[in-house]
Protein backbone atom coordinates (compact mmCIF):
# COMPACT_ATOMS: atom_id res chain seq x y z
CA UNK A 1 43.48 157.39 75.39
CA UNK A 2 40.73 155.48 73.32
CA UNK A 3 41.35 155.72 69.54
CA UNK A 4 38.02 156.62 67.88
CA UNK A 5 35.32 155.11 65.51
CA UNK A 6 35.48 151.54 67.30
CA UNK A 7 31.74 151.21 66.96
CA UNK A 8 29.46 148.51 68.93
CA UNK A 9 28.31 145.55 66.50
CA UNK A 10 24.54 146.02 65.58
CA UNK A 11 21.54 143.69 67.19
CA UNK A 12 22.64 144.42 70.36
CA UNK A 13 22.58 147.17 73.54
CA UNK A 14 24.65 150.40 72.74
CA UNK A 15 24.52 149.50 68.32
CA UNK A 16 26.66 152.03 66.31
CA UNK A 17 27.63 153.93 69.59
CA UNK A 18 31.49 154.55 70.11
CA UNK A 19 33.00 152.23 72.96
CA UNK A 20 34.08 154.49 75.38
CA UNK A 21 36.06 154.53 78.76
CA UNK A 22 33.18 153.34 80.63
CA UNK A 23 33.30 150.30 78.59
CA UNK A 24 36.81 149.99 79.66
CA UNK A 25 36.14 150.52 83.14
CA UNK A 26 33.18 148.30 83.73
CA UNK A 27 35.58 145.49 82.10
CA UNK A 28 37.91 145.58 84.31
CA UNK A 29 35.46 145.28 86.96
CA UNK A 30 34.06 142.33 85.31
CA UNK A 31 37.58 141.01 85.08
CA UNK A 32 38.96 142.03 87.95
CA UNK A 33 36.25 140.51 90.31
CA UNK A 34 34.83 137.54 88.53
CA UNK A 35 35.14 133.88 90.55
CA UNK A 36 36.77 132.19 87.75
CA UNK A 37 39.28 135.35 86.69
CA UNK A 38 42.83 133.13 86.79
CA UNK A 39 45.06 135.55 88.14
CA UNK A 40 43.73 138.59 90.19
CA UNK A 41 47.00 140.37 91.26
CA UNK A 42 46.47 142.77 88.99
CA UNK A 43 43.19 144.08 89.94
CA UNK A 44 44.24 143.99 93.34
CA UNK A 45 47.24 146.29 93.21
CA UNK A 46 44.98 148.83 91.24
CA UNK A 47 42.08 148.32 94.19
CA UNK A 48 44.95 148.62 96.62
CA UNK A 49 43.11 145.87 98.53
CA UNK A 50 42.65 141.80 97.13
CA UNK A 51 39.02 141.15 95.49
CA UNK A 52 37.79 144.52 96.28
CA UNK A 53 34.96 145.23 93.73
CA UNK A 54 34.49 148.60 95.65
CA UNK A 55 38.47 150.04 95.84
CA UNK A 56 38.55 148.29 92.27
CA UNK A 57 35.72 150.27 91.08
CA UNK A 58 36.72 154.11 92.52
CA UNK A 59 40.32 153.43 91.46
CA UNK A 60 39.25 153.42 88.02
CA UNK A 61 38.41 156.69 86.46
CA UNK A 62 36.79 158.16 83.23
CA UNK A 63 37.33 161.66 83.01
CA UNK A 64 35.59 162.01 79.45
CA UNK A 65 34.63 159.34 77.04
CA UNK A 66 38.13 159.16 75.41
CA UNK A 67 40.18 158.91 78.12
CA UNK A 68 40.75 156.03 80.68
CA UNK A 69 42.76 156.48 83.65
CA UNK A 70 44.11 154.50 86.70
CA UNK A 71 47.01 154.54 88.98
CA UNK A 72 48.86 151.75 90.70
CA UNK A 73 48.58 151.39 94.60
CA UNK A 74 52.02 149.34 93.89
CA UNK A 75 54.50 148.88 90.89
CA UNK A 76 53.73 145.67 89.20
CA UNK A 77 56.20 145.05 86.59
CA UNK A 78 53.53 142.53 84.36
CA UNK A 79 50.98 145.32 84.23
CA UNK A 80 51.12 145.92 80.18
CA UNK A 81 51.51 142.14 79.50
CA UNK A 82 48.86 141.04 81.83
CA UNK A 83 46.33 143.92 80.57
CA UNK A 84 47.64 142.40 76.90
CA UNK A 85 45.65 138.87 78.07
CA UNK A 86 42.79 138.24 75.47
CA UNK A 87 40.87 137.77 78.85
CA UNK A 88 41.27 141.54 79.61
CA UNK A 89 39.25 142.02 76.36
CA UNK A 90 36.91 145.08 76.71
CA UNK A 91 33.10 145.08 76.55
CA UNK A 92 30.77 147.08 76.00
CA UNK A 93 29.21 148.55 79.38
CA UNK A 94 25.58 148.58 78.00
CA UNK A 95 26.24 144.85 76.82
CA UNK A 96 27.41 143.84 80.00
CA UNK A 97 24.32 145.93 81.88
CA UNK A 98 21.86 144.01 80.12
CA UNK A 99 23.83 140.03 79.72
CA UNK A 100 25.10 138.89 83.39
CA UNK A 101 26.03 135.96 81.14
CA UNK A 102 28.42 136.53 78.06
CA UNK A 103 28.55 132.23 77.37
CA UNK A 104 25.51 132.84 74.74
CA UNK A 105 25.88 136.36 73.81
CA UNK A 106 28.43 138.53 72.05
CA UNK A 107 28.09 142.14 71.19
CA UNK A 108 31.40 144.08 70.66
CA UNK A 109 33.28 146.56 68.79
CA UNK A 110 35.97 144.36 66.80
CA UNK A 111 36.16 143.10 63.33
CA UNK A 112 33.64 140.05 62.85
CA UNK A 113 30.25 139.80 64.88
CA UNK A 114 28.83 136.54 66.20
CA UNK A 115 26.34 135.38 63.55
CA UNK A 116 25.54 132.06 64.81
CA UNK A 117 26.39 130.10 68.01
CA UNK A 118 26.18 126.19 68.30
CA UNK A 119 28.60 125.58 71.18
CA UNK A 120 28.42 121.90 70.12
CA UNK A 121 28.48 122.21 66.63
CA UNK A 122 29.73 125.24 65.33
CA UNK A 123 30.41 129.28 65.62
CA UNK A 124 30.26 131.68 62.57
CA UNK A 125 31.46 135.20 62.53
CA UNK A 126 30.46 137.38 59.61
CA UNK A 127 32.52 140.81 58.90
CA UNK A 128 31.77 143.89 60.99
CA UNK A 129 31.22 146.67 57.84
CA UNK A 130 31.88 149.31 59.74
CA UNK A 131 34.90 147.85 61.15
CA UNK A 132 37.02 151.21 62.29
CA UNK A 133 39.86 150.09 60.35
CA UNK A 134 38.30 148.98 57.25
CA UNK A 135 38.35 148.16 54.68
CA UNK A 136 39.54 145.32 56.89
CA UNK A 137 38.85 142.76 57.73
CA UNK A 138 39.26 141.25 54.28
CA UNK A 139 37.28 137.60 54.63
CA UNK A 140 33.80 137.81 54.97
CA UNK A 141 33.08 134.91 57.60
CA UNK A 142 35.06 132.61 59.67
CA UNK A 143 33.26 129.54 60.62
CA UNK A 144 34.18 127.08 63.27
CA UNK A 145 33.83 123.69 62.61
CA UNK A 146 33.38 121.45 66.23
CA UNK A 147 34.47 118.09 66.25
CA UNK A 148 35.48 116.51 68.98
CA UNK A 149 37.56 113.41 67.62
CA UNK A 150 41.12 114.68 66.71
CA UNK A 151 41.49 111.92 64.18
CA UNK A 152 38.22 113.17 62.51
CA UNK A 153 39.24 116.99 62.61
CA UNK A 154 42.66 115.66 61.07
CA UNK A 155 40.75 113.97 58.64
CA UNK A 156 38.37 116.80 57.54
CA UNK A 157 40.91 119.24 57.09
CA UNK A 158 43.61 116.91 54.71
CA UNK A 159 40.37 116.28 52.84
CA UNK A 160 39.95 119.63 51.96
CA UNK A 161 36.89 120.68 54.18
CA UNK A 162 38.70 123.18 56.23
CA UNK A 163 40.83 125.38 55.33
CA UNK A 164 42.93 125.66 58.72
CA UNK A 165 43.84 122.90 60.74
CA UNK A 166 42.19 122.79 64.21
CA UNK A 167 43.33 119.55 65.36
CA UNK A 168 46.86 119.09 67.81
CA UNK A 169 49.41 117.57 65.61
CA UNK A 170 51.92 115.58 66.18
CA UNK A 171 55.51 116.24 64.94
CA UNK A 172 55.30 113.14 61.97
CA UNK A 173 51.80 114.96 61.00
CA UNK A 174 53.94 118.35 60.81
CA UNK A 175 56.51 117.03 59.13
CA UNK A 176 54.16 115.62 56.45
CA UNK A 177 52.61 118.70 55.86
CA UNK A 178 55.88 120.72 55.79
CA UNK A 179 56.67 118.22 52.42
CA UNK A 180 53.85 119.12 50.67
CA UNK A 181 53.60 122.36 48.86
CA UNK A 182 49.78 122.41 49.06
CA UNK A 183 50.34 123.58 52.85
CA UNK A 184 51.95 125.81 55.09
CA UNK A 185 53.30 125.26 57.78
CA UNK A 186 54.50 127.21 61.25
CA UNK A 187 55.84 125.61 64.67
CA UNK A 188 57.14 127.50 67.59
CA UNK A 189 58.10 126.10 71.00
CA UNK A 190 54.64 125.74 73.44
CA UNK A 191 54.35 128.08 76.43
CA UNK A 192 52.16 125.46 77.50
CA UNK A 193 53.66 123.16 80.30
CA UNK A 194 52.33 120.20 82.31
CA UNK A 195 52.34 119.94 85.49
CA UNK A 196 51.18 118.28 88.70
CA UNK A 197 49.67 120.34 91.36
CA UNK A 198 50.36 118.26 95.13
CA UNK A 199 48.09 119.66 98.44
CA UNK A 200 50.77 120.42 100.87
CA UNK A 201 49.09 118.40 103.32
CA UNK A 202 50.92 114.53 104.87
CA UNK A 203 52.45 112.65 102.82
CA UNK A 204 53.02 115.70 100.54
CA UNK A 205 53.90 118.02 103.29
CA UNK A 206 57.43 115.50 103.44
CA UNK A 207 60.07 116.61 101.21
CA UNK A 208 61.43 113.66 100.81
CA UNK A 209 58.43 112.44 99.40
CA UNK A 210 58.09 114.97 97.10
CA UNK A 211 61.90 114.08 96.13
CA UNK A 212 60.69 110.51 95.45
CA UNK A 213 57.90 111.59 93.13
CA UNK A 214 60.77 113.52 90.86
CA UNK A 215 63.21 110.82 91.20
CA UNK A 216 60.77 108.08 90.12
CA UNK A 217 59.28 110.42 86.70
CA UNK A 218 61.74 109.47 83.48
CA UNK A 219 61.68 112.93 81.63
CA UNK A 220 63.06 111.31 78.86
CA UNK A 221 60.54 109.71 78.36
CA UNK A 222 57.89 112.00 78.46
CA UNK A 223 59.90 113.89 75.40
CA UNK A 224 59.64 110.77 73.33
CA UNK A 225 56.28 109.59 74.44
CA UNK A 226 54.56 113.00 74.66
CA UNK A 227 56.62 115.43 72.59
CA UNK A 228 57.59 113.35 69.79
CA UNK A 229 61.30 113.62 70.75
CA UNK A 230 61.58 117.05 70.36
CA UNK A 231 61.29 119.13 73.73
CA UNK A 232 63.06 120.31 76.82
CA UNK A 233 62.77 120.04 80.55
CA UNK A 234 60.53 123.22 82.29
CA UNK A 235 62.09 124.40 85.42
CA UNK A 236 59.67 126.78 87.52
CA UNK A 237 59.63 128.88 84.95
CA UNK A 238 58.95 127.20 81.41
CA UNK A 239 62.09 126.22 78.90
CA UNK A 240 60.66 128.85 75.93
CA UNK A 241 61.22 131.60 78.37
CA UNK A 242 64.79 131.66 77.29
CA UNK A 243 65.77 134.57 79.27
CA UNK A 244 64.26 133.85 82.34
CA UNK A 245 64.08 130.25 82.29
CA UNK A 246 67.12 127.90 84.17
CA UNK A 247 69.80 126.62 81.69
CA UNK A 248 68.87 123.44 80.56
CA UNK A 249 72.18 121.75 81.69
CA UNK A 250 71.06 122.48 84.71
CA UNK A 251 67.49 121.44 84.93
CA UNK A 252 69.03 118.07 83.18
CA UNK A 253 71.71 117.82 86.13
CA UNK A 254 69.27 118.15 88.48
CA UNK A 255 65.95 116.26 87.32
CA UNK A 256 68.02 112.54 88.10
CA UNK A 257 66.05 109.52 87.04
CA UNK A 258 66.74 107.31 89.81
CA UNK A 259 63.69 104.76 90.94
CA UNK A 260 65.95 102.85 93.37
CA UNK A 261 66.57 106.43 95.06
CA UNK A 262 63.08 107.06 95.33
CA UNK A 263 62.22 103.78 97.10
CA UNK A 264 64.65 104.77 99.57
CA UNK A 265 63.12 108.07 100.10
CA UNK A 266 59.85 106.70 100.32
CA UNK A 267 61.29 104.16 102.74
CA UNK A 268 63.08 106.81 104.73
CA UNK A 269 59.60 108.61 105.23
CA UNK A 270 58.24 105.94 106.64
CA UNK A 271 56.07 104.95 103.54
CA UNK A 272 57.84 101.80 102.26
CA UNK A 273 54.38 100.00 101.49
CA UNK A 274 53.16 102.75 99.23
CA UNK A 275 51.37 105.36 98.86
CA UNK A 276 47.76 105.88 97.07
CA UNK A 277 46.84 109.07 95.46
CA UNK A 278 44.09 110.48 93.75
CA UNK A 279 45.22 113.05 90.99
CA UNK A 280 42.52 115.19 89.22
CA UNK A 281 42.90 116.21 86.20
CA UNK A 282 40.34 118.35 82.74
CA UNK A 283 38.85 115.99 80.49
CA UNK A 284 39.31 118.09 77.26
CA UNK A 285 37.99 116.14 73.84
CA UNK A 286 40.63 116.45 71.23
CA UNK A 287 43.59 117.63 73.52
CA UNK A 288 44.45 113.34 74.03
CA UNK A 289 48.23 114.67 75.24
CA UNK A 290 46.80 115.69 78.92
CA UNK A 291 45.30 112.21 79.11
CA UNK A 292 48.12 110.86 77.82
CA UNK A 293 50.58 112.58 80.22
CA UNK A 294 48.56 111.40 82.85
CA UNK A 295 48.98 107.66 82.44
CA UNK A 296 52.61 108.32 81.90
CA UNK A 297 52.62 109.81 85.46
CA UNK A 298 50.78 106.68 86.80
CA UNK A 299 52.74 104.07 85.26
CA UNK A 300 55.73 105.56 85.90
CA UNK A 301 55.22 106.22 89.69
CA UNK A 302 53.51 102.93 89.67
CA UNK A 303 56.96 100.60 90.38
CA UNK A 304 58.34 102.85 93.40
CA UNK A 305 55.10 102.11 95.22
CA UNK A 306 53.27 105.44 94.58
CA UNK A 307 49.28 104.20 92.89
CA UNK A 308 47.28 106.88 91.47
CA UNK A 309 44.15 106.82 90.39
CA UNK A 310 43.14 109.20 87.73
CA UNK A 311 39.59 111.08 87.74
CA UNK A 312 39.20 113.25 84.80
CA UNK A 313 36.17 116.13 85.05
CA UNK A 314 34.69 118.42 82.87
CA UNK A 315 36.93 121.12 82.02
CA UNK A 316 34.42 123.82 83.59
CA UNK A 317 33.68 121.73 86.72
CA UNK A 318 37.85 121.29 87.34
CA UNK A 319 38.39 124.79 87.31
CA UNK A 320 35.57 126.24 89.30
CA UNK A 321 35.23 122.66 91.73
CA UNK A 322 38.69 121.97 91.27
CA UNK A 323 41.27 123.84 90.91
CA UNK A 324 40.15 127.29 92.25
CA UNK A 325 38.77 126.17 95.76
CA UNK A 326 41.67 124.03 95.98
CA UNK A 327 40.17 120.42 96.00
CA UNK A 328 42.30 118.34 95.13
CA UNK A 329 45.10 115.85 96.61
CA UNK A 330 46.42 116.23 93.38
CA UNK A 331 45.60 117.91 90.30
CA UNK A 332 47.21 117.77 86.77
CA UNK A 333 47.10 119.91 83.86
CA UNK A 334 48.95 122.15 81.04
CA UNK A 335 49.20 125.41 82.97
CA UNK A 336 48.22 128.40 80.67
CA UNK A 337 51.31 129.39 78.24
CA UNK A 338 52.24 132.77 79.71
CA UNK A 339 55.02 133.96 78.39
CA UNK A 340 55.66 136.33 81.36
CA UNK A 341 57.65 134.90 84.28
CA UNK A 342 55.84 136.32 87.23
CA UNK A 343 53.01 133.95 86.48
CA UNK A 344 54.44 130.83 86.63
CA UNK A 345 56.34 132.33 90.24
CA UNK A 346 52.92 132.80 91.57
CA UNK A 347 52.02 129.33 91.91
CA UNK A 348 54.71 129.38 94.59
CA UNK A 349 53.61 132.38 96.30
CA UNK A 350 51.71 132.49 99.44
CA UNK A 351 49.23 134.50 98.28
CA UNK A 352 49.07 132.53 94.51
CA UNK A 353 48.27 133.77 91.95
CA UNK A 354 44.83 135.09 92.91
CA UNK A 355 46.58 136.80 95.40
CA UNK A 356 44.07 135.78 98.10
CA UNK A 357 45.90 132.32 98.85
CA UNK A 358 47.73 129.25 96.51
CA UNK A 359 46.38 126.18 95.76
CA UNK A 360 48.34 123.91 97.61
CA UNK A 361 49.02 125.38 100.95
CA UNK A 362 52.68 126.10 100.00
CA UNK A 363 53.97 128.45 102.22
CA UNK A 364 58.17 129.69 102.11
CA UNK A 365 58.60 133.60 103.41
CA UNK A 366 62.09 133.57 101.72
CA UNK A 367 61.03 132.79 98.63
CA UNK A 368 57.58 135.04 98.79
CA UNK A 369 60.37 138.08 98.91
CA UNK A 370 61.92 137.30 96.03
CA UNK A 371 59.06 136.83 93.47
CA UNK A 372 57.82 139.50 95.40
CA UNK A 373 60.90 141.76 94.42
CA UNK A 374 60.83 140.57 90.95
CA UNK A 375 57.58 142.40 89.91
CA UNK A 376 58.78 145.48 91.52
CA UNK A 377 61.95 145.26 89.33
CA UNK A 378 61.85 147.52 86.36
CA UNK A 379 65.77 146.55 85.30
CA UNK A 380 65.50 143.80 83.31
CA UNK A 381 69.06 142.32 83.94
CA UNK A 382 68.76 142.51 87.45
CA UNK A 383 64.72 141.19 87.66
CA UNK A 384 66.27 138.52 85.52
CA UNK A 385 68.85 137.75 88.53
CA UNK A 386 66.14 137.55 91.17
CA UNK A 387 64.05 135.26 89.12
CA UNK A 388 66.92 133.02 88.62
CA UNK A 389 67.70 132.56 92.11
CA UNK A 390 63.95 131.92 92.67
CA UNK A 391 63.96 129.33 90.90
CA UNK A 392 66.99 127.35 92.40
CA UNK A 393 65.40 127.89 95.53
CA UNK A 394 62.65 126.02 94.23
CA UNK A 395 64.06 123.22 93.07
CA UNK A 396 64.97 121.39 96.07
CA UNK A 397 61.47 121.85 97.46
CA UNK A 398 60.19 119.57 94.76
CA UNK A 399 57.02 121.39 94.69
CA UNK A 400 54.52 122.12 95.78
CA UNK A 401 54.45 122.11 91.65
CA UNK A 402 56.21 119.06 89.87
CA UNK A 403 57.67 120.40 86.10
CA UNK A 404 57.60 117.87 83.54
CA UNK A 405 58.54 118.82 79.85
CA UNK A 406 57.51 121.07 77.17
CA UNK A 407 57.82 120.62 73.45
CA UNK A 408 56.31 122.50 70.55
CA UNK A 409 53.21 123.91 69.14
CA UNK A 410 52.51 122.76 65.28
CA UNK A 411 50.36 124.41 62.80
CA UNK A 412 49.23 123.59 59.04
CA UNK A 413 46.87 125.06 56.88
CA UNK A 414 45.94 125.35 52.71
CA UNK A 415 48.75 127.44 51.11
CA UNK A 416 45.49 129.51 49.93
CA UNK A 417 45.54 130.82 53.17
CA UNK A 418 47.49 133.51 53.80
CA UNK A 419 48.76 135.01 57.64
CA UNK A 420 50.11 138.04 58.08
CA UNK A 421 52.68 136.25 60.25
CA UNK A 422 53.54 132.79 61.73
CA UNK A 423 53.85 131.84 65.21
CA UNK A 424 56.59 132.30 67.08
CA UNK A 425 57.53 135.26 65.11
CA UNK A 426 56.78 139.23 65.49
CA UNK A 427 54.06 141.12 64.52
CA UNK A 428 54.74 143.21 61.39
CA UNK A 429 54.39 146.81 62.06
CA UNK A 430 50.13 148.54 62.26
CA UNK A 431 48.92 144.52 62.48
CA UNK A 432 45.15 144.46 63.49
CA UNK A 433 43.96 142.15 65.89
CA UNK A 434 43.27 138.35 64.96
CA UNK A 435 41.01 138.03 61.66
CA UNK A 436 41.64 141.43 60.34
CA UNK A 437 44.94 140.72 57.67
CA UNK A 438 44.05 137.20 56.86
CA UNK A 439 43.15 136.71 53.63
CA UNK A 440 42.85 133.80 51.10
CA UNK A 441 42.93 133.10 47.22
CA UNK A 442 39.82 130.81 47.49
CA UNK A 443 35.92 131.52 48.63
């Protein structure tokens, strides 16, 4: 049931009309169906069939303008969280009749509207006045600032030109801020978690090869190189998933350093002269850590005779080129920081987690029942006791997905600013969406 007075931004198709269930059913069709939609299990158990725009579309009802209604062909225990996904964010039906393109154009019904967009250079919102839950929001723009250069966005924001840091800090940066009482300050632990991606095709198809390429990566090292000394080892399922996540003890116990092992392995495959690989990975300006990561991997691997030679692309080209058709030997990069474990089990899934086919080729029946059973599982103790002995059947299969480590997320802004809350902690109680309770001292 759709609260009312959510009004459509002016300038646009549909201005000053209510959004309605319409809206929320042609979204879903948008999302539900589009080529580059990340996970499409969802969809597909409301459709009842995968990437069905027409089952999609007659599963999803309107009865009146208030009222949106669908029913599962299949319990799918992520359904809320998943439909909680900023990229299940609902547009306007008229908007999306008249834009088959929403990378230029942005009409909604939430509290700032897009004054000016400079993909390149900058993006300014200015407050919606008829905002249904004025008189919120309180700030009157919001401007983005693009700079590529993390040292320069650092720069521009200790200098006092921004008010809000937008550049990836390290923990030494944090920690400076944290000292000075001209900032605030927030860290939580990142759901984001690296990873490399291997095509389940010879040599990679060998498990003992796989075995070589865990053996031969110093996880140590990546939490002193990469995470500043503060982070954890990610099983399957991400180390800030405390409840669903493997103990770290464990992960620790079983994640052995061992180079000289690896050799062996490789020499036990048959591959004792090497082996070359080509691992693909998003070139992303400002986010230096994947790049970083990535030559980690390669000099690491490097001494137990496995070479590979990095090839960065353009973040839109790796995931519609890439990653999605599956072309890769191997790719690399920080998978998305879900905070819901069936994601993360999907990669390992048959049927991925598009549910029309993985990535990799990976293929284990025994293991497709379990994460299957897991998203049927409304008890939360025992879903958590599937999961768990998901992932140790993992494990040993060293892929098709190797786990490296995760550390923290870091943010600093001017004490003038003022959140409602800091990450990594609850929502109070009647919180609006982003924008709408932040407030500052300062114009």
């Amino acid at each position: 049931t759709l609260n009312k007075g959510f009004k459509i931004h002016p300038g646009g198709p549909g201005a000053g009309e209510e959004l309605n269930s319409e809206a929320c059913k042609q979204s879903f069709i948008r999302r539900g169906t589009s080529l580059t939609a990340p996970d499409k299990r969802f969809p597909n158990k409301i459709a009842g069939k995968p990437t069905d725009k027409v089952a999609l579309t007659a599963a999803l009802l309107t009865p009146d303008p208030q009222t949106f209604r669908f029913t599962m062909a299949e319990p799918f225990v992520p359904s809320i969280r998943e439909m909680a996904n900023p990229t299940w964010a609902i547009v306007p039906a008229k908007v999306l009749d008249e834009f088959t393109s929403l990378s230029q154009e942005g009409y909604g019904s939430g509290p700032f509207m897009l004054e000016e967009f400079r993909g390149n250079e900058r993006i300014v919102l200015r407050r919606f006045p008829d905002y249904a839950l004025k008189p919120r929001p309180w700030l009157d723009t919001i401007t983005y600032i693009v700079i590529t250069e993390s040292s320069s966005l650092y720069s521009a924001f200790k200098s006092g030109q921004h008010d809000v840091n937008g550049a990836i800090l390290s923990k030494k940066q944090f920690d400076e801020f944290a000292d000075d009482p001209d900032f605030a300050v927030a860290k939580a632990p990142s759901f984001f978690y690296p990873v490399i991606h291997m095509k389940m095709k010879p040599p990679w198809d060998d498990v003992n090869v796989r075995e070589a390429v865990d053996l031969a990566l110093n996880r140590d090292e990546f939490i002193e190189a990469i995470q500043d000394g503060d982070g954890n080892y990610n099983g399957p399922i991400q180390w800030p998933q405390t409840y669903w996540a493997l103990p770290q003890d464990e992960l620790r116990a079983f994640y052995q350093y061992n180079p000289e092992l690896a050799k062996q392995k490789l020499k036990d495959a048959g591959y004792e002269g090497g082996i070359n690989v080509r691992m693909k990975l998003p070139k992303i300006s400002g986010a230096t850590f994947i790049a970083d990561t990535a030559s980690l991997i390669k000099n690491q691997l490097e001494p137990v005779g496995i070479n590979v030679q990095i090839d960065e692309v353009e973040l839109g080209t790796f995931i519609g080129s890439v990653i999605l058709p599956g072309n890769f030997e191997w790719a690399f990069f920080p998978n998305l920081p879900y905070d819901e474990p069936d994601r993360p089990l999907s990669f390992y899934h048959s049927r991925g987690v598009t549910g029309t086919g993985n990535w990799t080729n990976y293929t284990n029946p025994a293991l497709d029942k379990l994460i299957d059973a897991q998203s049927l599982e409304f008890d939360k103790a025992k879903r958590q006791k599937i999961i768990l002995e998901a992932q140790r059947m993992i494990l040993p299969e060293h892929g098709p997905q190797i786990t490296l480590t995760g550390g923290y997320q870091y943010q600093a802004r001017w004490s003038y600013v003022h959140n409602p809350f800091e990450i990594g902690k609850d929502p109070p109680k009647d919180i609006g969406p982003f924008g709408v309770d932040l407030w500052t001292e300062e114009a």
